[in-house]
Protein backbone atom coordinates (compact mmCIF):
# COMPACT_ATOMS: atom_id res chain seq x y z
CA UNK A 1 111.30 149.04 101.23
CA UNK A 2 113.51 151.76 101.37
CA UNK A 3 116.40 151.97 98.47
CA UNK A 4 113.69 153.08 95.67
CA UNK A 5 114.94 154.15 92.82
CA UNK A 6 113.80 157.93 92.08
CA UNK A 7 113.49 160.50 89.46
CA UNK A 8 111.96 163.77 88.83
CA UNK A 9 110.00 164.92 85.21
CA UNK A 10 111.78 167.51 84.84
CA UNK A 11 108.87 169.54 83.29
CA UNK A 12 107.11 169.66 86.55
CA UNK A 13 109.56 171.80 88.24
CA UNK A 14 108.37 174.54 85.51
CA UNK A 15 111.56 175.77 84.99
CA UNK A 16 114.33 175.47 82.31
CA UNK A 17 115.29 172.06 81.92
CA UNK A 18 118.91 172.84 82.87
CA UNK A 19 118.01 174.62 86.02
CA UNK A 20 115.51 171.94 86.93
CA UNK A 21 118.56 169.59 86.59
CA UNK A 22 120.51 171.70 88.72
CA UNK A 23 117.70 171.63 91.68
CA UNK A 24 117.57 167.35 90.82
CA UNK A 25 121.26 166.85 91.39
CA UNK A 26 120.08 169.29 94.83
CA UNK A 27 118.21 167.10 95.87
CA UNK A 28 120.35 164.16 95.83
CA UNK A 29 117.70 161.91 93.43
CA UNK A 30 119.72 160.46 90.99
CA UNK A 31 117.38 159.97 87.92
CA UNK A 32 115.59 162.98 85.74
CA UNK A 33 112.47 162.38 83.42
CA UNK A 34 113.07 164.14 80.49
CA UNK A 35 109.89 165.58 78.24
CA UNK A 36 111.32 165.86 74.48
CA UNK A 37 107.73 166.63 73.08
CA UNK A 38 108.59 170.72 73.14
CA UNK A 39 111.16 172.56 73.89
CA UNK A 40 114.70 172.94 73.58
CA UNK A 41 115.31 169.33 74.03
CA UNK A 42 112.73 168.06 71.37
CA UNK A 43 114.89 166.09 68.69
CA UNK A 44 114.92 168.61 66.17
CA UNK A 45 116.54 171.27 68.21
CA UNK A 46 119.40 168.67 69.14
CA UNK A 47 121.83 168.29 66.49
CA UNK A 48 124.70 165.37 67.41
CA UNK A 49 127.52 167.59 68.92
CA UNK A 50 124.61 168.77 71.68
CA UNK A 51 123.37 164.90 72.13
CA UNK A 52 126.90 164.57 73.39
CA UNK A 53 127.47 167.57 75.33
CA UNK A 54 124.15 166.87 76.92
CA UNK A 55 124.83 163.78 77.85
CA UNK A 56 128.44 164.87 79.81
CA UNK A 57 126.33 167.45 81.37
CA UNK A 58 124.06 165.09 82.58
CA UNK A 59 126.51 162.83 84.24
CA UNK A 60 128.68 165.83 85.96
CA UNK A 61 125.46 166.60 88.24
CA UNK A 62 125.75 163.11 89.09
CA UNK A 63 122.48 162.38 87.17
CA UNK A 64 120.79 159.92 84.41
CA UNK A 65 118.18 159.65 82.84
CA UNK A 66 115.21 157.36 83.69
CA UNK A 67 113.28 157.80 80.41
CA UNK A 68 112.31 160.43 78.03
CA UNK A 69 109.17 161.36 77.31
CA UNK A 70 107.76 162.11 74.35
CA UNK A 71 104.02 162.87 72.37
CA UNK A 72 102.77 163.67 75.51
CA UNK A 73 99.01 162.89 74.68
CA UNK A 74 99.39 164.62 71.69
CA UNK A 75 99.09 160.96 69.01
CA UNK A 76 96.37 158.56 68.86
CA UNK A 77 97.84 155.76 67.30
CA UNK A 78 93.93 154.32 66.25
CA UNK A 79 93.47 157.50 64.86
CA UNK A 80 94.14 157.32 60.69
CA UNK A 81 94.97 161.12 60.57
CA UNK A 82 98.23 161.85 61.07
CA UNK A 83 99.14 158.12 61.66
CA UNK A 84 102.37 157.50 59.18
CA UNK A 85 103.40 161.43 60.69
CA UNK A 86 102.83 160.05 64.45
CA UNK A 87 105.14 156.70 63.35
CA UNK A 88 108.05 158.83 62.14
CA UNK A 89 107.95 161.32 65.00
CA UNK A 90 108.26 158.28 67.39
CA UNK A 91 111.17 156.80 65.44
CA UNK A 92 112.95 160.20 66.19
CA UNK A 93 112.19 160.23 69.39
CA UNK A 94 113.83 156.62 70.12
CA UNK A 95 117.01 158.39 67.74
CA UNK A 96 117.38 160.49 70.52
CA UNK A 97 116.90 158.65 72.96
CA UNK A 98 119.48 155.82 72.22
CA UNK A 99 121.73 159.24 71.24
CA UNK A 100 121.51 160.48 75.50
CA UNK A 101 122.42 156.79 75.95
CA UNK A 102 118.53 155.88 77.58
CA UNK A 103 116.71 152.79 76.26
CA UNK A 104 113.38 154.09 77.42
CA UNK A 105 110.74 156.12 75.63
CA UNK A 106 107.74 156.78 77.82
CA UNK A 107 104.60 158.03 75.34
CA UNK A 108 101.25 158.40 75.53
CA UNK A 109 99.64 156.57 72.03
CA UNK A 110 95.99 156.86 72.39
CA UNK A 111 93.00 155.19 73.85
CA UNK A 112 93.15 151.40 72.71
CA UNK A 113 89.63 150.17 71.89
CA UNK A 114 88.25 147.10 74.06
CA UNK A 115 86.93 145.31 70.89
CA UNK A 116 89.54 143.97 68.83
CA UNK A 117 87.20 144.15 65.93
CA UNK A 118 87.57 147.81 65.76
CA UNK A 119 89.50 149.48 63.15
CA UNK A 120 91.52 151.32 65.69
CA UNK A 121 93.03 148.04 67.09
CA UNK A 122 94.97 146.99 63.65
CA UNK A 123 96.02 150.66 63.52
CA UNK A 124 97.42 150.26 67.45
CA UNK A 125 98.79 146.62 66.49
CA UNK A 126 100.76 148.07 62.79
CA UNK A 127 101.47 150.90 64.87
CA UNK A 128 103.04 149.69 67.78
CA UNK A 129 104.98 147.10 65.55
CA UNK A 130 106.74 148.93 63.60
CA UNK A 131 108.12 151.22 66.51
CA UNK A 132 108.90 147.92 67.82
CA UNK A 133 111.08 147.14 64.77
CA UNK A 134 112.63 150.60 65.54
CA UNK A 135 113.64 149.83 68.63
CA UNK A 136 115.15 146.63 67.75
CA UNK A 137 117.75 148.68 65.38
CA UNK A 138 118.27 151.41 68.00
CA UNK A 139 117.70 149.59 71.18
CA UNK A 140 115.21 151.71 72.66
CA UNK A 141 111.94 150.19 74.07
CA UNK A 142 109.06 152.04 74.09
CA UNK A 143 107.35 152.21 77.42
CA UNK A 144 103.10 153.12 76.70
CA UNK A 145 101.71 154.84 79.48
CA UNK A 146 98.82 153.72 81.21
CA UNK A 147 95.88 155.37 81.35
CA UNK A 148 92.71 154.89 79.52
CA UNK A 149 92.86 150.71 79.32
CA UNK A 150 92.42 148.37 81.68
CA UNK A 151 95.36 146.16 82.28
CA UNK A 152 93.96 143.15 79.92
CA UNK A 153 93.58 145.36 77.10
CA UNK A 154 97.52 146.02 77.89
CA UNK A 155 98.59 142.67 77.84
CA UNK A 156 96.55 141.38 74.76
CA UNK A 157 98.04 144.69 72.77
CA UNK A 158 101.89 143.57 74.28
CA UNK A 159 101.09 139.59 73.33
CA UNK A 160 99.68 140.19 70.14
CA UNK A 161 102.71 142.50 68.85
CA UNK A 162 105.25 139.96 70.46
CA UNK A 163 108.06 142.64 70.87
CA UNK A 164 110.62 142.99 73.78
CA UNK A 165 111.10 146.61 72.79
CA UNK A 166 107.18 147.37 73.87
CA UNK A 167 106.46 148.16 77.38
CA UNK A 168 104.81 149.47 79.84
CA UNK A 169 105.48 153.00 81.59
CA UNK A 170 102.67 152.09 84.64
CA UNK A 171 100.94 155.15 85.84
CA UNK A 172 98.69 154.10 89.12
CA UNK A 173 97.35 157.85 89.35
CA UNK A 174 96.21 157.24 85.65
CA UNK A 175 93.96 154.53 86.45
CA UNK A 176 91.81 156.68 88.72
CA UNK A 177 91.74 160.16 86.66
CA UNK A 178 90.66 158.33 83.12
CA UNK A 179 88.11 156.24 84.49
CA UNK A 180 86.37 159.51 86.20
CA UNK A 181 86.99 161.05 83.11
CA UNK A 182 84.73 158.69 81.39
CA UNK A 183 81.78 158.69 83.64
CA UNK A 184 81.70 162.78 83.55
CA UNK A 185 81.76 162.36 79.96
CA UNK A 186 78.66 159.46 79.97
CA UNK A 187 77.21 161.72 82.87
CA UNK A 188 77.83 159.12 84.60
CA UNK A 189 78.28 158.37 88.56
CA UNK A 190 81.77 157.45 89.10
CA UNK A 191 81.74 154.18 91.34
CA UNK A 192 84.70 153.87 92.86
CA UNK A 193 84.52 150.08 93.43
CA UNK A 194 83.65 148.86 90.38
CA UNK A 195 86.20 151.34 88.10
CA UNK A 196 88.94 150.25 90.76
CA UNK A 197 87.99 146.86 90.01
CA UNK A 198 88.81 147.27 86.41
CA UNK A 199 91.49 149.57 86.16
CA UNK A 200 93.51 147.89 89.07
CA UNK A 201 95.59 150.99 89.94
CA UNK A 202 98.13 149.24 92.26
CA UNK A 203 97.19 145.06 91.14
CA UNK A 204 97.12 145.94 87.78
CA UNK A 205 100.94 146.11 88.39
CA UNK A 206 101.14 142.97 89.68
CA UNK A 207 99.20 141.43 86.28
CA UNK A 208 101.88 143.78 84.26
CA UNK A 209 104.92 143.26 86.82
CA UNK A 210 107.04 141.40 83.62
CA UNK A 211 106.31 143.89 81.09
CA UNK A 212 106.49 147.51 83.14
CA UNK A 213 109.99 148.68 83.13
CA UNK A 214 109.12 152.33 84.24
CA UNK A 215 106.65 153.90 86.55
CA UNK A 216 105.21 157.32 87.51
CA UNK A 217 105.13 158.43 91.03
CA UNK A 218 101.75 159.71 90.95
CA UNK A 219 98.51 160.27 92.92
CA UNK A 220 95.03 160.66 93.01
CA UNK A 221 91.29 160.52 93.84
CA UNK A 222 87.95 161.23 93.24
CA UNK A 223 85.57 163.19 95.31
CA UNK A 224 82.23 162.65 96.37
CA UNK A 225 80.81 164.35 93.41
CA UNK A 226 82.59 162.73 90.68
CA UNK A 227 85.06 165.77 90.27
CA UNK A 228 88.68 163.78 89.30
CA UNK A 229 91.59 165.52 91.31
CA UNK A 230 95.85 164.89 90.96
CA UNK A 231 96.93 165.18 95.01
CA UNK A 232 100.27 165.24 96.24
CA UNK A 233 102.08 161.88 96.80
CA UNK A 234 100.40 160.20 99.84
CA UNK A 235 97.23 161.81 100.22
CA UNK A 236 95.03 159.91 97.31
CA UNK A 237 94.09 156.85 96.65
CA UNK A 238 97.12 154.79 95.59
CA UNK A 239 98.11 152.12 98.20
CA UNK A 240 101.80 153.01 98.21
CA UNK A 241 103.42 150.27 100.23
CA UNK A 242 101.67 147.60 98.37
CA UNK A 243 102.01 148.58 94.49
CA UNK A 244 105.88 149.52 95.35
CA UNK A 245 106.01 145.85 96.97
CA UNK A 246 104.00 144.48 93.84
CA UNK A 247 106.66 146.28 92.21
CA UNK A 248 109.68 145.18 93.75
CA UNK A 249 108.87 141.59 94.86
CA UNK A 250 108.24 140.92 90.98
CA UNK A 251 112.44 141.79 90.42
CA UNK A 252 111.47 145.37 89.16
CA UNK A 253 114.65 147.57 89.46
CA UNK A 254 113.47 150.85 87.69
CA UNK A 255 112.76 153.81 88.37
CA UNK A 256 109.52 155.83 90.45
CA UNK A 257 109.55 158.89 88.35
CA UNK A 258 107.64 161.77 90.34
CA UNK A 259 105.21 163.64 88.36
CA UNK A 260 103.21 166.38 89.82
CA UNK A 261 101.20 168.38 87.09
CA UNK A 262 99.31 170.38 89.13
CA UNK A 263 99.31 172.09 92.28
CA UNK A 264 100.85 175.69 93.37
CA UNK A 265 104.05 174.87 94.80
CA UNK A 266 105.66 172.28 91.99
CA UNK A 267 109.45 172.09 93.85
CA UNK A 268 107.77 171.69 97.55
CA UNK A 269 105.13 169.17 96.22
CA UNK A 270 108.20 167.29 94.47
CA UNK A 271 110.58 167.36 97.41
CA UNK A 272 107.61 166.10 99.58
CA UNK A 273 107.38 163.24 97.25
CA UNK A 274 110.69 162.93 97.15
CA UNK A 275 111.00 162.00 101.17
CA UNK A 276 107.89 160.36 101.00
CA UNK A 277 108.86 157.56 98.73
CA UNK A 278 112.23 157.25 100.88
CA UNK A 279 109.95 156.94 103.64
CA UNK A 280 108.50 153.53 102.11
C-alpha cells in the first residue's frame, strides 16, 4: 500500500502558516491542509494580487494544496440563527479556494438530525444546495466532514441534494470521539461495539468510497471509563491497513491529510504520522 498520498493541516504544526509550509516542503510530503477559518489566510485578509502570490509560493516549496478548510465547527447549518450569514461565508470560502487553484473545501456544517421530519433537515438540505450551486459556478466541491452522523444519514443528505460538488471529507477518528461525546453527555456508558457498529469508522468508508474525495489522517479511542482521547497515528482504534485499502481499492486517489490537535510535541507527532502512513 505504500505510494499514499499525504498532507499536513497546517494549523497543527502551531506555527505561522508560512513557516509550517517551510517544515512541509522539509519533510518531503507534498500536500498542505490549509485552515482559512482565522488568520492571515481567511478570505478577507487575501485580496487577489496575494491569491496569486500565494499560490507561486506554494508551488516553489514543491507543495499543493489538498483542501482548505474552513468554519471549523464554528456553523450549524440546521441552526436558523445565523443561517443566510453561514451560506455567504461558505460561498467565500469556495472564492478562495478556486482563487489558490484547489477544488476542495473541507467544513464542518453541523450535526444533521436522524429524522428527516425535523426542521433542521430542510435547513441542511436548502443549505447544502445552494453551496452546491456555488460550486457549480466556481468549481469547488465542498467536502462535509464526518463526525456526528452515521454514514446513512451521509448518504441520504448527498442523494437527496443530488450535487457532484457535495462531498465527503471522511474523518475515521471522528467516528469514535462524537459518539463518546454523546454518551458522556446522556451519562451514558459508551459501548464500544454497538457505537462502532453505527458509526463504521473504517467500513463506513467503504459505504461512502464514491462520494469521499478527502480524508483526515486521524486517530483515536476510548478508555475504559468512557473518557474520549485523540492518540497519535497508530496507537487507537482505527484499523489502518484496512480503511486505507477500503480507500484505495474503491479508485480513491486523494489525499490522507494528517491532523493532530492535541498532544505536546505537534511536529514529532506529525512526522511520526508522516512515516507511519508510508509504512502502510
Amino acid at each position: 500500500m505504500a505510494g499514499l498520498k499525504i498532507a499536513v493541516m497546517l494549523s497543527n504544526l502551531r506555527m505561522d502558516e508560512y513557516e509550517g509550509m517551510k517544515v512541509v516542503a522539509e519533510m518531503g510530503v507534498p500536500g498542505i491542509h490549509v485552515s482559512v477559518t482565522s488568520g492571515q489566510l481567511k478570505p478577507e485578509n487575501l485580496d487577489a494580487a496575494a491569491r496569486k502570490q500565494l499560490v507561486r509560493h506554494i508551488a516553489s516549496l514543491g507543495l499543493e494544496i489538498s483542501a482548505v478548510s474552513g468554519w471549523g465547527g464554528q456553523v450549524d447549518l440546521g441552526e436558523e440563527e445565523n443561517w443566510h450569514e453561514n451560506i455567504e461565508w461558505g460561498k467565500r470560502i469556495m472564492d478562495l479556494a478556486a482563487d489558490l487553484e484547489n477544488d476542495i473545501w473541507q467544513g464542518h456544517c453541523g450535526i444533521m438530525p436522524e429524522d428527516p421530519r425535523r426542521p433542521e433537515w430542510q435547513r441542511f438540505i436548502d443549505g447544502m444546495g445552494l453551496l452546491a450551486e456555488h460550486g457549480e459556478k466556481t468549481g469547488v466541491r465542498l467536502a462535509i466532514e464526518t463526525g456526528p452522523e452515521p454514514p446513512y444519514v451521509l448518504r441520504r443528505l448527498l442523494d437527496t441534494v443530488g450535487s457532484n460538488y457535495l462531498r465527503i471529507n471522511w474523518d475515521p477518528a471522528n467516528m469514535i470521539l462524537w459518539p463518546a461525546h454523546y454518551a458522556q453527555d446522556l451519562g451514558e456508558p459508551y459501548d464500544k461495539l454497538k457505537w462502532i457498529e453505527k458509526y463504521q469508522p473504517n467500513e463506513g468508508a467503504l459505504a461512502l468510497a464514491d462520494v469521499i474525495v478527502h480524508t483526515h489522517a486521524k486517530d483515536a479511542l476510548v478508555h475504559d471509563d468512557g473518557t474520549r482521547q485523540e492518540v497519535p497515528l497508530g496507537e487507537g482504534w482505527v484499523d489502518w491497513p484496512r480503511y486505507t485499502g477500503y480507500l484505495l481499492d474503491s479508485g480513491y486517489d486523494g489525499y490522507f491529510a494528517i491532523e493532530r490537535e492535541t498532544g505536546q510535541d505537534p511536529v514529532g507527532d506529525i512526522k511520526r504520522a508522516v512515516e507511519f502512513l508510508r509504512s502502510l
